[in-house]
N, C-alpha and C. Protein backbone atom coordinates (compact mmCIF):
# COMPACT_ATOMS: atom_id res chain seq x y z
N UNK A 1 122.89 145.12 135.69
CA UNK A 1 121.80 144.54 136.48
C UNK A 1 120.62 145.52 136.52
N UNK A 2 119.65 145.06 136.05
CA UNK A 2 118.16 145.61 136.24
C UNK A 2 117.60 146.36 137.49
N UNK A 3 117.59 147.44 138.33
CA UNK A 3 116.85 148.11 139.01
C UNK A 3 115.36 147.27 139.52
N UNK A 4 115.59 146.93 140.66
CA UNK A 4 114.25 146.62 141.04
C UNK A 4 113.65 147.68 140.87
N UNK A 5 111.89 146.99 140.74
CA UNK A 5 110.87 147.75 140.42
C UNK A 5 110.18 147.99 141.90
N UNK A 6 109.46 149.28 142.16
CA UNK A 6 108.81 149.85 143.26
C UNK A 6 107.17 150.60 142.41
N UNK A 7 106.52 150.31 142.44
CA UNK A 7 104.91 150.91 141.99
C UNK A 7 104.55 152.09 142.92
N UNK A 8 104.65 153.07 142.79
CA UNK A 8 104.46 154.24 143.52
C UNK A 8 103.06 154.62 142.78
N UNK A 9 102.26 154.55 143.69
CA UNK A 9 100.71 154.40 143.96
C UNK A 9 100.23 156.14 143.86
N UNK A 10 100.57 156.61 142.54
CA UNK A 10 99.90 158.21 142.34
C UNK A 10 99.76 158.61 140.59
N UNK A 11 98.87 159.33 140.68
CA UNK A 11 98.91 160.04 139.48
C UNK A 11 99.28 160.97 139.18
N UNK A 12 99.75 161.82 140.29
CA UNK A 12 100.00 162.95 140.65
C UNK A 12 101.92 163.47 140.20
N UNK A 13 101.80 164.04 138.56
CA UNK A 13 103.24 164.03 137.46
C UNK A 13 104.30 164.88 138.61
N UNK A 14 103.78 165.33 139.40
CA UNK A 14 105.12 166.64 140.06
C UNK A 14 105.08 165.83 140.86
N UNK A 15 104.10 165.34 141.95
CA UNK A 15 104.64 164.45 142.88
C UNK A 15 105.83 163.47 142.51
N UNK A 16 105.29 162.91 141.29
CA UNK A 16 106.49 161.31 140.67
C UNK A 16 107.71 162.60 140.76
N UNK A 17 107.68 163.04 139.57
CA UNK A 17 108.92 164.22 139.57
C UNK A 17 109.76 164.18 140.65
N UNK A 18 109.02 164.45 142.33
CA UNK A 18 109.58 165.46 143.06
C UNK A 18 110.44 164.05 143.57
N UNK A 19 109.66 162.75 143.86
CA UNK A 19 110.25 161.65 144.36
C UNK A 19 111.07 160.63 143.48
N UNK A 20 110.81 160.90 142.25
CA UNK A 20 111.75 160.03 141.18
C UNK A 20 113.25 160.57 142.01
N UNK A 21 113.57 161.71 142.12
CA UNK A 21 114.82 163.02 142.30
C UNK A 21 115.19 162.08 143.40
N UNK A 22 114.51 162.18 144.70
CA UNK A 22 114.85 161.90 146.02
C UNK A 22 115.46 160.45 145.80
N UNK A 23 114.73 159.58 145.25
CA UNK A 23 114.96 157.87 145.01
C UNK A 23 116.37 157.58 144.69
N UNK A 24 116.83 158.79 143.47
CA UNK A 24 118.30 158.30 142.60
C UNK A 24 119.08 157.53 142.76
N UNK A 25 119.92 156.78 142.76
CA UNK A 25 121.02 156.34 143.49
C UNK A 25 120.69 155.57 144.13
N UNK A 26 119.35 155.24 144.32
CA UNK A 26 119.10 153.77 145.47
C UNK A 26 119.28 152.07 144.47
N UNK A 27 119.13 151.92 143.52
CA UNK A 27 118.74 150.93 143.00
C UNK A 27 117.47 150.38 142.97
N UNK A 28 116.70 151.03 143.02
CA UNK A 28 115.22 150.83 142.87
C UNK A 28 114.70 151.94 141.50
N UNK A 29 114.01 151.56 140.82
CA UNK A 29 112.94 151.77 139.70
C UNK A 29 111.93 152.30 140.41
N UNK A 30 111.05 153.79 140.76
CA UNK A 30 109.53 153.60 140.89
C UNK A 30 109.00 154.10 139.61
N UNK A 31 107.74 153.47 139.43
CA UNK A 31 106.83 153.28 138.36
C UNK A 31 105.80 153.88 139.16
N UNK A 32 104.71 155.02 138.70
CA UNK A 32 103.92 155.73 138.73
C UNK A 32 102.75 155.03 138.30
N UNK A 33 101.51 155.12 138.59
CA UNK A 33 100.11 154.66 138.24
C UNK A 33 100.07 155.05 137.13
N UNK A 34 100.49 156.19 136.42
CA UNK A 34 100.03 156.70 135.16
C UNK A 34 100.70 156.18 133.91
N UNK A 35 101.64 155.62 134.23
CA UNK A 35 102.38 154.70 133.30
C UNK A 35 102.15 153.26 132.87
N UNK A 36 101.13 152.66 133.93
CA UNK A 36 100.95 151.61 133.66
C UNK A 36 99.37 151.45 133.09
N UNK A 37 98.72 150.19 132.90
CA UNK A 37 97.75 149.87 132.13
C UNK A 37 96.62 148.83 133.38
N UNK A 38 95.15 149.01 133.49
CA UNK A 38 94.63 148.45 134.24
C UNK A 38 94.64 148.72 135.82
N UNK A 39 94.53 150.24 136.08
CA UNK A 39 95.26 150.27 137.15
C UNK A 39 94.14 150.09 137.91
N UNK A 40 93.99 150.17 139.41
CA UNK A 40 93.37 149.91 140.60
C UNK A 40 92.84 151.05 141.07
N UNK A 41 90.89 150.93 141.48
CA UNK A 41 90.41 151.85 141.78
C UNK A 41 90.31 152.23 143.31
N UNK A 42 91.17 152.92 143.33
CA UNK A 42 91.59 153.74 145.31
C UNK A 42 90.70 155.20 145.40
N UNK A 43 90.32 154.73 146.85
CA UNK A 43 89.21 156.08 147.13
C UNK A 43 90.07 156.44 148.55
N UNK A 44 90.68 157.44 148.86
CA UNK A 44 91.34 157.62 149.45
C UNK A 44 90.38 157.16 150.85
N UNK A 45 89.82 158.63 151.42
CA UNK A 45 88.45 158.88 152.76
C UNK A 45 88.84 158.20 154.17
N UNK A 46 90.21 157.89 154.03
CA UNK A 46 90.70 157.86 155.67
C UNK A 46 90.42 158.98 156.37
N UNK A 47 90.81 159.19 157.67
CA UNK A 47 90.99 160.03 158.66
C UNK A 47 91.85 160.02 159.13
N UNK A 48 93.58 159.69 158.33
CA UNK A 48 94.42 159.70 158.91
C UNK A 48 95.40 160.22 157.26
N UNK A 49 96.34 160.95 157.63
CA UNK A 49 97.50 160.88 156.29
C UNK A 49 98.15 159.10 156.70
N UNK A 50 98.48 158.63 157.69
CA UNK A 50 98.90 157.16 157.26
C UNK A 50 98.23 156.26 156.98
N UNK A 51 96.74 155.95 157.15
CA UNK A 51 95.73 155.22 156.99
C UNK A 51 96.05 155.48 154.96
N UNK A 52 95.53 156.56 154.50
CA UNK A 52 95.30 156.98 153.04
C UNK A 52 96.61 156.38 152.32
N UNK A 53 97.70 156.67 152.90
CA UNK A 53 99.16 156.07 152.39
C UNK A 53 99.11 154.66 152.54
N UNK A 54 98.66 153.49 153.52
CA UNK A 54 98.79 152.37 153.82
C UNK A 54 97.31 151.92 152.57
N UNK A 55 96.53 152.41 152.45
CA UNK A 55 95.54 151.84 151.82
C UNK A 55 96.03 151.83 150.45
N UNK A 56 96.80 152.79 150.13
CA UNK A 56 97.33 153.36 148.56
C UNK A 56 97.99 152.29 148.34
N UNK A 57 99.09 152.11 149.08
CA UNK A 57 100.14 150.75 148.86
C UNK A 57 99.83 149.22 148.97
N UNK A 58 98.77 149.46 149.54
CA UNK A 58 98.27 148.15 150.08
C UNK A 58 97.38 147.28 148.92
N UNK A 59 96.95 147.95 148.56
CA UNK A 59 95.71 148.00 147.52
C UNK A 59 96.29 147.46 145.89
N UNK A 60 97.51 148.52 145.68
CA UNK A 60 98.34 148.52 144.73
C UNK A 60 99.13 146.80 144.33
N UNK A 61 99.43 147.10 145.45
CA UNK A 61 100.51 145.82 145.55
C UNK A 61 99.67 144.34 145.78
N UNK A 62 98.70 144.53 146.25
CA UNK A 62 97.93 143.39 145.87
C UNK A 62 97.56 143.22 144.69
N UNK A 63 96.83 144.27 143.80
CA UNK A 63 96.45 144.40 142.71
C UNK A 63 97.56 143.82 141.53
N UNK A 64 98.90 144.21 141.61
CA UNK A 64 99.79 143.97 140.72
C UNK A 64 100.96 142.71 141.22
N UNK A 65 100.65 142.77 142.45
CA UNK A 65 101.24 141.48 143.16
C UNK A 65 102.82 141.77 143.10
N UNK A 66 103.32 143.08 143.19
CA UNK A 66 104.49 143.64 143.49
C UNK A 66 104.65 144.68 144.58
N UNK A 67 105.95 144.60 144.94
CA UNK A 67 105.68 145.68 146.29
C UNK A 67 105.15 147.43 145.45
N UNK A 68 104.80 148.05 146.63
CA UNK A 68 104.35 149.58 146.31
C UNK A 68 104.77 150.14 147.35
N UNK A 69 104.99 151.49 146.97
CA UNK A 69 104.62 152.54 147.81
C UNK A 69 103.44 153.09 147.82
N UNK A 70 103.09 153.20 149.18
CA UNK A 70 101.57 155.04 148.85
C UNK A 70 102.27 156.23 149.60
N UNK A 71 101.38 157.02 149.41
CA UNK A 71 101.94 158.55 149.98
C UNK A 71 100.89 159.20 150.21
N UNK A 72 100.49 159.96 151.58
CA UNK A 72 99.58 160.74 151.80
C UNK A 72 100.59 161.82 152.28
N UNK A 73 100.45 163.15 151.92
CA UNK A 73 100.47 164.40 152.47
C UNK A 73 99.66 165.78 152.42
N UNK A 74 99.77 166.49 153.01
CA UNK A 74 99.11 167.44 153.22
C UNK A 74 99.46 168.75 154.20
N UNK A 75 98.61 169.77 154.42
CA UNK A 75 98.90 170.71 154.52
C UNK A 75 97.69 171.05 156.08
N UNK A 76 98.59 171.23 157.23
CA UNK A 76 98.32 171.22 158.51
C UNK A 76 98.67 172.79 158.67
N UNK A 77 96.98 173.41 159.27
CA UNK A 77 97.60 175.39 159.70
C UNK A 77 97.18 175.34 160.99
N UNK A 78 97.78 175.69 162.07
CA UNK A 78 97.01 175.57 163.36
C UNK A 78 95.50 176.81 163.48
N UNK A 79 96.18 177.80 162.93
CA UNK A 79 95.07 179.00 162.92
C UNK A 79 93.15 178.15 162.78
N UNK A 80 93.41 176.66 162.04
CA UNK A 80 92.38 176.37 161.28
C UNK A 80 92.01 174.97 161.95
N UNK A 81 93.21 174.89 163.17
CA UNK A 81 92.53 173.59 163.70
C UNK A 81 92.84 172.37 162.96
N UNK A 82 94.20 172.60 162.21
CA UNK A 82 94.25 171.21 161.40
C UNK A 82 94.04 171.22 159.59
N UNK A 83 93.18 172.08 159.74
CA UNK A 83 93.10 172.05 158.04
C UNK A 83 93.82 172.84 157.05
N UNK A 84 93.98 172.30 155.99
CA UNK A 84 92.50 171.40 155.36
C UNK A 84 93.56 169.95 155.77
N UNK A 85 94.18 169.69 156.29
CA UNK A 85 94.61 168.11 156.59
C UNK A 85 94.34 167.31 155.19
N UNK A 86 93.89 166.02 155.82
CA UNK A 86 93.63 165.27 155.10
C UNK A 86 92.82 165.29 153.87
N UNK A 87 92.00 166.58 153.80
CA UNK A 87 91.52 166.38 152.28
C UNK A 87 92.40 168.24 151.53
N UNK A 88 93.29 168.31 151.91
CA UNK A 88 94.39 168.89 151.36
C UNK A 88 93.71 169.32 149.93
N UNK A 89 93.70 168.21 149.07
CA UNK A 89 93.47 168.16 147.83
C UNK A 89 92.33 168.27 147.13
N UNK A 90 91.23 168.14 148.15
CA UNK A 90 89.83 168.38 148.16
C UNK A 90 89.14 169.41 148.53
N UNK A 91 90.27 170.25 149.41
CA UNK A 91 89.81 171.32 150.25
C UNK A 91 89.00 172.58 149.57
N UNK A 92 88.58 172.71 148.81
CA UNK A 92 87.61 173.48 147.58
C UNK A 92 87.29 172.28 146.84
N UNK A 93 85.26 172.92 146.64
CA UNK A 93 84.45 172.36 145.65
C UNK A 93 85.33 171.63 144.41
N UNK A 94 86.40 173.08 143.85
CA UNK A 94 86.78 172.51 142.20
C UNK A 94 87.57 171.50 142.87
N UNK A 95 88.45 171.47 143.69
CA UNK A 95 89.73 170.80 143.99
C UNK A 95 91.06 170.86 142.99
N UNK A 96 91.03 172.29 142.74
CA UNK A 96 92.40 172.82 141.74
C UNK A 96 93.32 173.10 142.74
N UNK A 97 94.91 173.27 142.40
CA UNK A 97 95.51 173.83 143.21
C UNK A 97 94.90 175.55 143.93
N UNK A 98 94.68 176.46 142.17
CA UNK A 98 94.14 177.77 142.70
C UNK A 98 93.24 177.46 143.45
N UNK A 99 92.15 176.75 143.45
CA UNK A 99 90.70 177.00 144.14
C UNK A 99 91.10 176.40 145.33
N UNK A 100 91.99 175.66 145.76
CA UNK A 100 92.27 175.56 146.96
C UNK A 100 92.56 176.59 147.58
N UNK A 101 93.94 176.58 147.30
CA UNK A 101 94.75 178.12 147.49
C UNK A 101 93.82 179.73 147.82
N UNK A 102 92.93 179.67 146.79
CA UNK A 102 91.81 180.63 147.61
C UNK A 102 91.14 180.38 148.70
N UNK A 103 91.02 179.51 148.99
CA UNK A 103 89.63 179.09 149.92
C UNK A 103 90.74 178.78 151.37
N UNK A 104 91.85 178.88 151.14
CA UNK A 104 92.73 178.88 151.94
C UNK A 104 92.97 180.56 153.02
N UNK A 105 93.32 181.20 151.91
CA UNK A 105 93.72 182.34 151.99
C UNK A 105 92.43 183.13 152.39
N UNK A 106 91.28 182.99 151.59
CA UNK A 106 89.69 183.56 152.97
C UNK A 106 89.83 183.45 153.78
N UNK A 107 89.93 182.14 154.23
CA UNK A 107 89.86 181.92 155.35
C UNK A 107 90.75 182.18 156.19
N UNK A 108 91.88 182.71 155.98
CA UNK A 108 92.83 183.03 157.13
C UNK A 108 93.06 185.02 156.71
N UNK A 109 91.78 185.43 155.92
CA UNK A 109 92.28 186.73 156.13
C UNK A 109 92.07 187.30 157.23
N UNK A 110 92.80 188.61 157.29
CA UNK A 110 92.98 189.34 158.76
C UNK A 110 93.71 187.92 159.72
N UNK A 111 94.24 187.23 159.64
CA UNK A 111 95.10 186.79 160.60
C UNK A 111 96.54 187.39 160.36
N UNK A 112 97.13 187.69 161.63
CA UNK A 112 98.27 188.15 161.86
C UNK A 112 99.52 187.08 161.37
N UNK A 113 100.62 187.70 160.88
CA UNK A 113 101.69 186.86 160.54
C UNK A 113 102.19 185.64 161.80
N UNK A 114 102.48 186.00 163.02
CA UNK A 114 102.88 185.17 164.15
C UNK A 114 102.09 184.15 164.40
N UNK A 115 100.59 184.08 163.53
CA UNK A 115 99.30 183.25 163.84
C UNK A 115 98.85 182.42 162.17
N UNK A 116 100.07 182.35 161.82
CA UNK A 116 99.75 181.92 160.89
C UNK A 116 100.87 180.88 160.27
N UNK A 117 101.36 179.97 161.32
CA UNK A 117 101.94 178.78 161.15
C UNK A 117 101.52 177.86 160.75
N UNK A 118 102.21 176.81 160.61
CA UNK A 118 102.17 175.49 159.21
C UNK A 118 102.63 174.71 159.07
N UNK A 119 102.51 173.05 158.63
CA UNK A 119 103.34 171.87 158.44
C UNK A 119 103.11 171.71 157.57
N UNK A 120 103.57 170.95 156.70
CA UNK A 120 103.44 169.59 155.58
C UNK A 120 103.74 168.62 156.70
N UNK A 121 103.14 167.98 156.12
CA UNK A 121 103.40 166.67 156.97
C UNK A 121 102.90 165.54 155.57
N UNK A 122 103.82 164.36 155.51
CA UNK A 122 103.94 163.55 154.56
C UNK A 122 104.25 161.87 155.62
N UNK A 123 103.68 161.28 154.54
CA UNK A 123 103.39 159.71 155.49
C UNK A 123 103.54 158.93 154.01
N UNK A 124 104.62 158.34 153.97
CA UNK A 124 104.90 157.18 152.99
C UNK A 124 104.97 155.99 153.50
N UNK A 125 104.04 154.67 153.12
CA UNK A 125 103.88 153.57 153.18
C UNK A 125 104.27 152.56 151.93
N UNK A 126 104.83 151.45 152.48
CA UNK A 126 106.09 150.42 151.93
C UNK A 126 105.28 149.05 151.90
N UNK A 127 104.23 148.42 151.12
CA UNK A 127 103.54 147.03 151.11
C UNK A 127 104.12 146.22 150.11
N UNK A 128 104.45 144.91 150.74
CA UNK A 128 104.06 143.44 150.27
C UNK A 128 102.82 143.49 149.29
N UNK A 129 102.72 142.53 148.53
CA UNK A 129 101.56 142.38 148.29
C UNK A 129 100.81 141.54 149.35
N UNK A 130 101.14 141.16 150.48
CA UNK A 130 100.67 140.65 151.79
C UNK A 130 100.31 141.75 152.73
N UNK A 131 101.13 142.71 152.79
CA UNK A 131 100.67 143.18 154.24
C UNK A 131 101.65 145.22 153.87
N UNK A 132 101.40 145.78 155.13
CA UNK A 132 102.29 146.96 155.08
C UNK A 132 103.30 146.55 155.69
N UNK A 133 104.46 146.62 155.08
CA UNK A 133 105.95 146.59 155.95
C UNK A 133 106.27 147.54 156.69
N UNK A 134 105.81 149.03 156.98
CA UNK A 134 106.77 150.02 156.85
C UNK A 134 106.05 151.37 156.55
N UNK A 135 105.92 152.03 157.86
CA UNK A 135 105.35 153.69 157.20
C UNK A 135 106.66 154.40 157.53
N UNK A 136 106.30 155.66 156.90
CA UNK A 136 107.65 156.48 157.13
C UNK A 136 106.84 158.15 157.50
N UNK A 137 107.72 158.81 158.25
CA UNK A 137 107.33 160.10 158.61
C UNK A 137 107.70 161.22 157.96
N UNK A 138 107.77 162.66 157.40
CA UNK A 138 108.39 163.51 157.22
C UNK A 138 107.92 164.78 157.64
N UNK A 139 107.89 165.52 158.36
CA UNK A 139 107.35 167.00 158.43
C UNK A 139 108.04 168.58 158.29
N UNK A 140 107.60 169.40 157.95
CA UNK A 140 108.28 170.74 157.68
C UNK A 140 107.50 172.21 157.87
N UNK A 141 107.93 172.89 158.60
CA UNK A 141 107.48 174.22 159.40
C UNK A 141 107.59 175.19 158.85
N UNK A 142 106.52 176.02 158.74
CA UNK A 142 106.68 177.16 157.85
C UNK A 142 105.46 178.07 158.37
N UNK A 143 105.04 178.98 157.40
CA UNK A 143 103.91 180.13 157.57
C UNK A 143 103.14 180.44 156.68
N UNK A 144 101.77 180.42 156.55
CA UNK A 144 101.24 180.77 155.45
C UNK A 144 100.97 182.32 154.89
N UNK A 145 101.54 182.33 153.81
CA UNK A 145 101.63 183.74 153.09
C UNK A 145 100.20 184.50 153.08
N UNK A 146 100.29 185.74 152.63
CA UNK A 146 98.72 186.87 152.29
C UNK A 146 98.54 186.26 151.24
N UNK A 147 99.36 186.23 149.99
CA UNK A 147 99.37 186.01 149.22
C UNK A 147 100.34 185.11 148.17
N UNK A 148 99.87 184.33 147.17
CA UNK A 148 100.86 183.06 146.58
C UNK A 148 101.62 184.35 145.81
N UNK A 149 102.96 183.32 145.93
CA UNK A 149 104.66 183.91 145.85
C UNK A 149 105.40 182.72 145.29
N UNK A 150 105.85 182.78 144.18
CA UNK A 150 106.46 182.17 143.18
C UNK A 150 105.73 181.00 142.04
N UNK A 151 106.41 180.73 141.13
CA UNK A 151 105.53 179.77 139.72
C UNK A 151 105.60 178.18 139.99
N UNK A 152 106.95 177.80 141.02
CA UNK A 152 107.51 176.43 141.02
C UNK A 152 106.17 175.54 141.70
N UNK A 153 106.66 174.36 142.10
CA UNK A 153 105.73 173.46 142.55
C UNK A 153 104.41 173.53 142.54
N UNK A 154 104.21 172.75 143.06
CA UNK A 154 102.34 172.73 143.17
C UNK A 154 101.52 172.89 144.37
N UNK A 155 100.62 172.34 144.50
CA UNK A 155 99.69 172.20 145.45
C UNK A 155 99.75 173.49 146.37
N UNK A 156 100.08 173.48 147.15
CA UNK A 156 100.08 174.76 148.47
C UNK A 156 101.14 175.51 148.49
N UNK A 157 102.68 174.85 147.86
CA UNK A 157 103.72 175.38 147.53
C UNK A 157 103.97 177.15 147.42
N UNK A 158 102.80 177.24 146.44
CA UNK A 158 103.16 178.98 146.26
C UNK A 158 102.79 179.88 147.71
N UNK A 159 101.83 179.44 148.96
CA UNK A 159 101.83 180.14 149.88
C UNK A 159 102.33 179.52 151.23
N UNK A 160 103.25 178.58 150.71
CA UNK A 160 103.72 177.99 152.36
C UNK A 160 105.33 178.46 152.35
N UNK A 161 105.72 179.76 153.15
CA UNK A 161 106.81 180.34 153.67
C UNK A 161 107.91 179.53 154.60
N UNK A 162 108.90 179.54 153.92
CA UNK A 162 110.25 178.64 154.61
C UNK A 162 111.11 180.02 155.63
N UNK A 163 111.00 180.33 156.86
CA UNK A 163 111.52 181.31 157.20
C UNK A 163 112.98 181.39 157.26
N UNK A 164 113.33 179.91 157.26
CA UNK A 164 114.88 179.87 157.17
C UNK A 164 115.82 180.27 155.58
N UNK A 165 114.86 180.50 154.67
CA UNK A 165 115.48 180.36 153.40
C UNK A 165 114.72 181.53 152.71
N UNK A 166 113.48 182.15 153.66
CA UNK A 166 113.31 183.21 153.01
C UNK A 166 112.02 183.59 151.80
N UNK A 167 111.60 182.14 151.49
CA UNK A 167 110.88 181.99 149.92
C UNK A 167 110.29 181.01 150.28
N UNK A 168 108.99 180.60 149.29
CA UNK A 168 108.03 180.07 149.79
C UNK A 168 108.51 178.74 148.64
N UNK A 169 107.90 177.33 148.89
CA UNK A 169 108.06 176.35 148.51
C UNK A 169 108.37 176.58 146.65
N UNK A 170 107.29 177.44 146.43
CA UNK A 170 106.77 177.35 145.09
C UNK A 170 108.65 178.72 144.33
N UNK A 171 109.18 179.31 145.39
CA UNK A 171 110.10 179.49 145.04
C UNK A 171 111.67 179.34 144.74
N UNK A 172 111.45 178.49 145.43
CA UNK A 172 112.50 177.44 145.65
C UNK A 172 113.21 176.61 144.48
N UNK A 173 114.65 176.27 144.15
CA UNK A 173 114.67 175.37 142.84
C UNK A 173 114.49 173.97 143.67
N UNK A 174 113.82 172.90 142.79
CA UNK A 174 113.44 171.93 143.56
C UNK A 174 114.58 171.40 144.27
N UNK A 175 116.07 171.39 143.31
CA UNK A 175 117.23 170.41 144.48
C UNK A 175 117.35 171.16 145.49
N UNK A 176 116.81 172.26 145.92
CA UNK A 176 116.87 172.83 147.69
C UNK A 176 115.38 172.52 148.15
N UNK A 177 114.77 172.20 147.16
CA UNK A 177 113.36 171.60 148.04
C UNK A 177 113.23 170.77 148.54
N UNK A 178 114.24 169.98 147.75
CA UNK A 178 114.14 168.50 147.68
C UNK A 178 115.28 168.26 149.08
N UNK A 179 115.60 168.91 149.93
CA UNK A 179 116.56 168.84 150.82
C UNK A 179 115.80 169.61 152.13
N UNK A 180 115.12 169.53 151.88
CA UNK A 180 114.43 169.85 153.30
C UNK A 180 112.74 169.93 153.51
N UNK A 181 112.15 169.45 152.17
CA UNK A 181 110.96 169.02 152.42
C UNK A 181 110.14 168.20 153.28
N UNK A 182 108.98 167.83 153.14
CA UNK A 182 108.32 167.13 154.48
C UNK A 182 108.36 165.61 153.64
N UNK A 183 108.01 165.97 152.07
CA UNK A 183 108.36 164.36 150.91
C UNK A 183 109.60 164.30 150.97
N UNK A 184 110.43 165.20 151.53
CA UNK A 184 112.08 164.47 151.00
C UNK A 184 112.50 163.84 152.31
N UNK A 185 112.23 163.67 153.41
CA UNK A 185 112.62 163.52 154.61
C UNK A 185 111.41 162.12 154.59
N UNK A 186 110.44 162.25 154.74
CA UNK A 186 109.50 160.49 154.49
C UNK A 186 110.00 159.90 153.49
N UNK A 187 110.35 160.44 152.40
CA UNK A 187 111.51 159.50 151.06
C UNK A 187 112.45 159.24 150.89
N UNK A 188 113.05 159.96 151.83
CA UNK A 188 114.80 159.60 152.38
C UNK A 188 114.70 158.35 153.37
N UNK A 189 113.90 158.74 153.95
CA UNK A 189 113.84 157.17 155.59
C UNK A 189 114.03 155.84 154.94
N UNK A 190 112.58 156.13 153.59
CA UNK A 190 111.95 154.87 152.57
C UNK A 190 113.29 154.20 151.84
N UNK A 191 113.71 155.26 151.48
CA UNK A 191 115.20 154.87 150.80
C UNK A 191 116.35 153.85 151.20
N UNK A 192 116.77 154.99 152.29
CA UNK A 192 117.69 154.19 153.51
C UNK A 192 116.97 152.84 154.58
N UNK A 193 115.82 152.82 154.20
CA UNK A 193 115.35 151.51 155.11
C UNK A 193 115.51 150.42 153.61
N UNK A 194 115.24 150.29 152.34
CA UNK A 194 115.63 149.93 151.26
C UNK A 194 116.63 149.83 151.08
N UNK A 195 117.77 150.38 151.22
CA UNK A 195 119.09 150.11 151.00
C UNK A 195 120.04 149.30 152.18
N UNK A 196 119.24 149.44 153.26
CA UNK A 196 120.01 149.07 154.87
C UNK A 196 119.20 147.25 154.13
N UNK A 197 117.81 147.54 154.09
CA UNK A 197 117.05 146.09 154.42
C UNK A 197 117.47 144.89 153.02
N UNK A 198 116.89 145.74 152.06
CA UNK A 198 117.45 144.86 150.96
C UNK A 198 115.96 143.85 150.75
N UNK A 199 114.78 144.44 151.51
CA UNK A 199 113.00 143.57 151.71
C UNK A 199 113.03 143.42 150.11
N UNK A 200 112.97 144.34 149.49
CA UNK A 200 111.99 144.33 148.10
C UNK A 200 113.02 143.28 146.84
């Protein structure tokens, strides 16, 4: 029997990666934006990580007239009042991981280690091509480093410190990332509400 299909609303190859992993075993297929043909033009510019996730899926799944997922996450420092939040990915002119990652790390020099706490926080949304069924939550606590520490993952990964494990995201092998992340915990809910509901 064929795997239902799920349209996971990103272009973003490590993201699919990190959530293809988490999905396994459910009986669901997700299909990535970058795989398919004609895709749908999404401008993120919420003010919310669930607003950006609900628009992603929403948009999608109308467009292809199959259910989707979206996914907004990002990277919450209190030192900074929140940022870079929601434009995470924007947060520098270039919008590279490095040029983030710098413009990160300025800005929190001379802050003390105890003052330099941190979330991911991740918001996955579940649409109809009618409506949103379904957001999901995930978050994860950590510290931001002086300096990036290890080659693995992406985005903020190399300077966001796991104190329980010692190593920062980007050092991590992903199946222990993938077990206590802020995406593996919003993609686990998505999962188990999919497998309990049986919607799609």
């Amino acid at each position: 029997m064929r795997p239902k299909e799920i349209i996971f609303a990103t272009y973003n190859r490590g993201k699919f990666r990190e959530v293809k992993k988490i999905l396994q075993g459910s009986g669901y297929k997700i299909v990535p934006l970058f795989s398919l043909k004609g895709v749908p033009s999404i401008k993120e510019g919420e003010e919310s990580f669930s607003a950006n996730a609900a628009k992603k899926a929403l948009i999608t799944a109308k467009f292809y007239k199959k259910w989707a997922v979206g996914e907004d996450s990002g990277l919450v420092v209190n030192f900074l009042g929140g940022l870079p939040g929601v434009k995470s990915a924007r947060f520098s002119k270039k919008g590279t991981d490095e040029s983030n990652i710098r413009k990160l790390l300025k800005m929190m020099e001379g802050v003390p280690w105890k003052e330099r706490r941190a979330q991911f926080i991740c918001k996955v949304a579940l649409a109809s091509p009618k409506k949103v069924v379904r957001t999901f939550t995930g978050r994860c606590s950590g510290f931001i480093t002086f300096v990036p520490q290890g080659r693995g993952g992406y985005g903020y990964d190399p300077v966001f410190f796991i104190p329980q494990h010692e190593k920062t995201f980007a050092e991590l092998p992903l199946r222990m990332k993938n077990t206590i992340s802020h995406r593996y915990k919003a993609f686990s809910k998505l999962k188990a509400f999919l497998e309990k509901s049986g919607v799609v």
